[in-house]
Protein backbone atom coordinates (compact mmCIF):
# COMPACT_ATOMS: atom_id res chain seq x y z
CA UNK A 1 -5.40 29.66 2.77
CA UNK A 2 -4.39 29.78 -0.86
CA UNK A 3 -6.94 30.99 -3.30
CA UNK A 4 -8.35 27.58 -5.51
CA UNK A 5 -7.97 27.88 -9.36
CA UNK A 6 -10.17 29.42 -11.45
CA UNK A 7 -13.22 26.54 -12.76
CA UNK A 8 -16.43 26.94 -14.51
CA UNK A 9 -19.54 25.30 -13.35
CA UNK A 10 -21.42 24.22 -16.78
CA UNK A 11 -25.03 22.65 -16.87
CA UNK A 12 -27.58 21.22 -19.38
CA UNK A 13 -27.52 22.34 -23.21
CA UNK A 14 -24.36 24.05 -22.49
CA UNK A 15 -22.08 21.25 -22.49
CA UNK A 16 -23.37 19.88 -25.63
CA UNK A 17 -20.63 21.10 -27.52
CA UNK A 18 -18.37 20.67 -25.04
CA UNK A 19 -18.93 16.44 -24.74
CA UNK A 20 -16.31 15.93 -27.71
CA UNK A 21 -13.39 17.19 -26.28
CA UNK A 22 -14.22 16.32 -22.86
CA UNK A 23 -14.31 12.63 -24.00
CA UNK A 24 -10.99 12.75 -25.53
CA UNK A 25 -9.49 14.26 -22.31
CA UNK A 26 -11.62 11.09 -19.94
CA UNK A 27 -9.84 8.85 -22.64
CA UNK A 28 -6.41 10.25 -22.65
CA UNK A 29 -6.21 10.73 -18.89
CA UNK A 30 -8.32 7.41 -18.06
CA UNK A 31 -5.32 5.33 -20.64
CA UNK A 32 -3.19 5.79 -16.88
CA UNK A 33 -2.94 2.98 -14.11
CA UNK A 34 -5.58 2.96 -12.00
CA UNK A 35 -8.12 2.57 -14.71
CA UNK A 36 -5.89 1.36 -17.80
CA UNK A 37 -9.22 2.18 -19.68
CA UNK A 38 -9.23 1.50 -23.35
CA UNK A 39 -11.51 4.14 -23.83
CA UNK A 40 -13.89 4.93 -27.28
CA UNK A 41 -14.72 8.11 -28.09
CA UNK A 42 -18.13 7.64 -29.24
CA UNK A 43 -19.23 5.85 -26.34
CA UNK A 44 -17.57 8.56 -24.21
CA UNK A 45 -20.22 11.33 -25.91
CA UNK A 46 -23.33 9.52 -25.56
CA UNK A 47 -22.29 8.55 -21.22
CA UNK A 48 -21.52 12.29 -21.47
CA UNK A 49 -24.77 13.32 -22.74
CA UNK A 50 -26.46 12.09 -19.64
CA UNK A 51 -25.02 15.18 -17.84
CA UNK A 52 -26.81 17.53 -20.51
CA UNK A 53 -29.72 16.21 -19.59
CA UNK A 54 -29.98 15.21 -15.88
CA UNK A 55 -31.35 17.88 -14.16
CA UNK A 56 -29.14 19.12 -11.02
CA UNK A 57 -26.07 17.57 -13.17
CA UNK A 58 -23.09 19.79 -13.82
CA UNK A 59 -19.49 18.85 -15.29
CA UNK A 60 -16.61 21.70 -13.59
CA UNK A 61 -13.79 22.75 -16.34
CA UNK A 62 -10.55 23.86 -15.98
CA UNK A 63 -9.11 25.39 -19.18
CA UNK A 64 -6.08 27.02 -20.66
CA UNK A 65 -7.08 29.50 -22.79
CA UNK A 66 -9.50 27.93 -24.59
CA UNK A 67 -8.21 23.92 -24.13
CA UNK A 68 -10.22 21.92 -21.41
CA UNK A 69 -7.32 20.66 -19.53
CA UNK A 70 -9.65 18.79 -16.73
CA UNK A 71 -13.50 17.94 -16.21
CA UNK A 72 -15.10 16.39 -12.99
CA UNK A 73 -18.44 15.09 -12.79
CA UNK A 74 -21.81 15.80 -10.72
CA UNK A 75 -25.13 14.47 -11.05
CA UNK A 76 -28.24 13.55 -8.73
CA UNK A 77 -27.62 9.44 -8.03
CA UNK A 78 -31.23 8.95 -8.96
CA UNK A 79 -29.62 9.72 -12.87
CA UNK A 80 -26.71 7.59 -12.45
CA UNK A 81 -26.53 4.06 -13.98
CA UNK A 82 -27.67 0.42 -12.89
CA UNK A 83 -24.36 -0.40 -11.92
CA UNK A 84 -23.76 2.62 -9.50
CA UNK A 85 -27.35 2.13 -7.98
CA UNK A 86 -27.64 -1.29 -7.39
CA UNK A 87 -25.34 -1.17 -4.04
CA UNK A 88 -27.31 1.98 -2.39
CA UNK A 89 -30.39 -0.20 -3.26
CA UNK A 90 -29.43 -3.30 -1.74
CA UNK A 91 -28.27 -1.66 1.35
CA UNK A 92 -32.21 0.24 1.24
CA UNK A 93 -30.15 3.38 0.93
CA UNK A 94 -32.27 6.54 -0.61
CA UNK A 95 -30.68 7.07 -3.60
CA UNK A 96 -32.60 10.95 -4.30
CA UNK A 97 -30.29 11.60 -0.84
CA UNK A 98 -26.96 10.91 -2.83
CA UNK A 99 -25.25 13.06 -5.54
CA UNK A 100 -22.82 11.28 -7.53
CA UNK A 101 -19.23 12.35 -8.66
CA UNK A 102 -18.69 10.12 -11.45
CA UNK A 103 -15.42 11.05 -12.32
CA UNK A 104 -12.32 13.92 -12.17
CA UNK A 105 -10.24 14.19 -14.84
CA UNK A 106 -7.13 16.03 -14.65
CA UNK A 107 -4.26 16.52 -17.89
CA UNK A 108 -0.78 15.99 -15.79
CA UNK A 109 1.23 19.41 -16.51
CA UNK A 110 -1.69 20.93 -14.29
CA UNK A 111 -1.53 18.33 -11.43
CA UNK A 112 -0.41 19.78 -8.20
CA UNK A 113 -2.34 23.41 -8.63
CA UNK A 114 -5.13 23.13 -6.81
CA UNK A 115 -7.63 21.63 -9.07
CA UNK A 116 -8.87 18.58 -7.37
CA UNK A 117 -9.61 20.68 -4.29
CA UNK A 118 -11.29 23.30 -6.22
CA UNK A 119 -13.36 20.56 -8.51
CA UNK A 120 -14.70 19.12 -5.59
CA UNK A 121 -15.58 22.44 -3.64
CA UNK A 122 -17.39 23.11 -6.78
CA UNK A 123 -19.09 19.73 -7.42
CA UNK A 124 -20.72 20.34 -3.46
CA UNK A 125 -21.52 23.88 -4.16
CA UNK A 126 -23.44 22.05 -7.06
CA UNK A 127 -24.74 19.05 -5.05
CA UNK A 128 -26.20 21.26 -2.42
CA UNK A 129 -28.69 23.00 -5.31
CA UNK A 130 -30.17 19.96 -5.68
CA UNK A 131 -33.84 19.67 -3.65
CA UNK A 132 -33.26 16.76 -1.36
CA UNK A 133 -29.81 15.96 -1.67
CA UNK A 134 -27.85 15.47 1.62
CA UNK A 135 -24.43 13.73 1.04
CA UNK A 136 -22.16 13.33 -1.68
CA UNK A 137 -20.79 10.05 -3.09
CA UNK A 138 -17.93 8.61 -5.40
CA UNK A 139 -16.08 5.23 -6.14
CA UNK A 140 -12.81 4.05 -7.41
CA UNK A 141 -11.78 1.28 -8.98
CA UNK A 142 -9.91 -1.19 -6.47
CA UNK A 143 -6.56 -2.41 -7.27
CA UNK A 144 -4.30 -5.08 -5.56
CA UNK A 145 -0.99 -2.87 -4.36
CA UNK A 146 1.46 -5.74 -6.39
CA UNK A 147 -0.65 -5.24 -9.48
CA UNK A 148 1.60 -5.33 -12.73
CA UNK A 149 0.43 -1.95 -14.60
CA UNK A 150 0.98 -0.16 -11.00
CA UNK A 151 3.85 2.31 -11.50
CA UNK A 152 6.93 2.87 -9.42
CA UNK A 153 6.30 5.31 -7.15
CA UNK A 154 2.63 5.64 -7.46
CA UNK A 155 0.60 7.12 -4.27
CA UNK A 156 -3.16 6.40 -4.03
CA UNK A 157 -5.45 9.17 -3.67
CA UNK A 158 -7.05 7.94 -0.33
CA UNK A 159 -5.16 10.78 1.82
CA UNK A 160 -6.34 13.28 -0.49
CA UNK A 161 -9.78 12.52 -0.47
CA UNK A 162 -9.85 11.50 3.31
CA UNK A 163 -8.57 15.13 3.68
CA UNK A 164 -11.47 16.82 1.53
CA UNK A 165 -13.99 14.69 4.04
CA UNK A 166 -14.64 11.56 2.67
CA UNK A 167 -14.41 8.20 4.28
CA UNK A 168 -14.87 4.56 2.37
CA UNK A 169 -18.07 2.65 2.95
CA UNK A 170 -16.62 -0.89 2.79
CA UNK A 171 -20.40 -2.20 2.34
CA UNK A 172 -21.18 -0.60 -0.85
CA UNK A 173 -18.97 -2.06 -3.63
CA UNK A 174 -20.05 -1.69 -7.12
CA UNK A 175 -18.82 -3.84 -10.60
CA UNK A 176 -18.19 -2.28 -13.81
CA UNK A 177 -17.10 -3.46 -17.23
CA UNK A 178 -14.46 -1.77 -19.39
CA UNK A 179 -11.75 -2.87 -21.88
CA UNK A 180 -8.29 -2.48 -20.45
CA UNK A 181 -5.01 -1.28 -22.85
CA UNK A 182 -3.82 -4.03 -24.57
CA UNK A 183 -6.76 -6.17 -24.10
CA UNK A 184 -9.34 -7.47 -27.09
CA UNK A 185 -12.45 -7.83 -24.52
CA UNK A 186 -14.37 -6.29 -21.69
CA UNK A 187 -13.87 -7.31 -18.13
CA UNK A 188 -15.30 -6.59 -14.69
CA UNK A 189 -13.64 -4.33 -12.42
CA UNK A 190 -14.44 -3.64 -8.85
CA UNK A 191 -15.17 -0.17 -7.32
CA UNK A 192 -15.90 0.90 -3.66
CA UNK A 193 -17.44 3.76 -2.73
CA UNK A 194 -16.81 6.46 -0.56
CA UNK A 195 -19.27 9.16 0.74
CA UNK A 196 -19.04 12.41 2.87
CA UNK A 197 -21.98 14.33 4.29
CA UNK A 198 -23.17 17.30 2.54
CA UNK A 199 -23.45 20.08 6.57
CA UNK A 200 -25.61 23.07 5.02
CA UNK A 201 -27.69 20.82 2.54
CA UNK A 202 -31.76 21.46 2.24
């Protein structure tokens, strides 16, 4: 097996003055069909800042030289927002047994390399420090296969994630809010969730 990239684990006050530039990379990357986000950078660094200060959160980097060129996400689901909890508690799921991946970011010159494998071998490694936690969780944003924005040629990421363990959980479903490219307001999107148990967790 090929050796994975190089990434950096980074926790609490050290991402601090990281959050900038990571938000501009969410926002540039995010711009792309699935998410079409409209993003703002200023609301970008304060959602950032609850990774700074979750304990058992981390964000993984991949750089070039010194640019961040991707960023994926880790935190305890206890520290995750309304919207993400609300399914795992109306299902009486234990939330302090979850650890969220929020997100995986990833500029497009360095798709292809490795880097989603190696974020999420990293984001487990991460997961599995935290007292309690037993299985690992993320959701995507759900998106009818004739939808306008979709490009030509465009291949969902369900084999690749099905391949790193994960299976959909077609119970837990979440909504979230954000303002799509080319729109003026906010509207709701749909995510579902998919989860994969963490073998070798305390």
């Amino acid at each position: 097996m090929a050796a994975l990239p190089v990434t950096e684990t980074v926790t609490g006050s050290a991402l601090r003055p990281l959050l900038g530039e990571i938000a501009r990379l969410r926002i540039a990357v995010f711009r792309a069909f699935p998410y079409l986000y409209d993003g703002d950078a200023d609301y970008e660094e304060r959602y950032l800042m609850r990774y700074a200060e979750s304990p058992g959160a981390a964000i993984v980097l991949a750089r070039e030289g010194a640019q961040i060129v991707g960023a994926a996400t880790c935190l305890p689901l206890v520290a995750a927002g309304e919207a993400v909890l609300a399914p795992f508690r109306a299902h009486s799921l234990d939330a302090a047994r979850f650890c969220y991946f929020g997100e995986s970011v990833l500029l497009a010159p360095w798709r292809g390399r490795g880097f989603g494998v190696a974020f999420f071998a990293a984001r487990e490694a991460q997961a599995r420090r935290v007292p309690g936690c037993a299985e690992a969780c993320f959701c995507a944003v759900q998106r009818p296969a004739d939808h306008p924005a979709r490009p030509a040629g465009y291949t969902p990421l369900d084999a690749f994630w099905r391949k790193r363990g994960y299976a959909p959980d077609p119970g837990l479903v979440c909504e979230m809010a954000w303002k799509e490219v080319g729109e003026t307001e906010e509207t709701s999107h749909r995510l579902g969730f998919w989860r994969k148990p963490l073998t070798g967790a305390p």
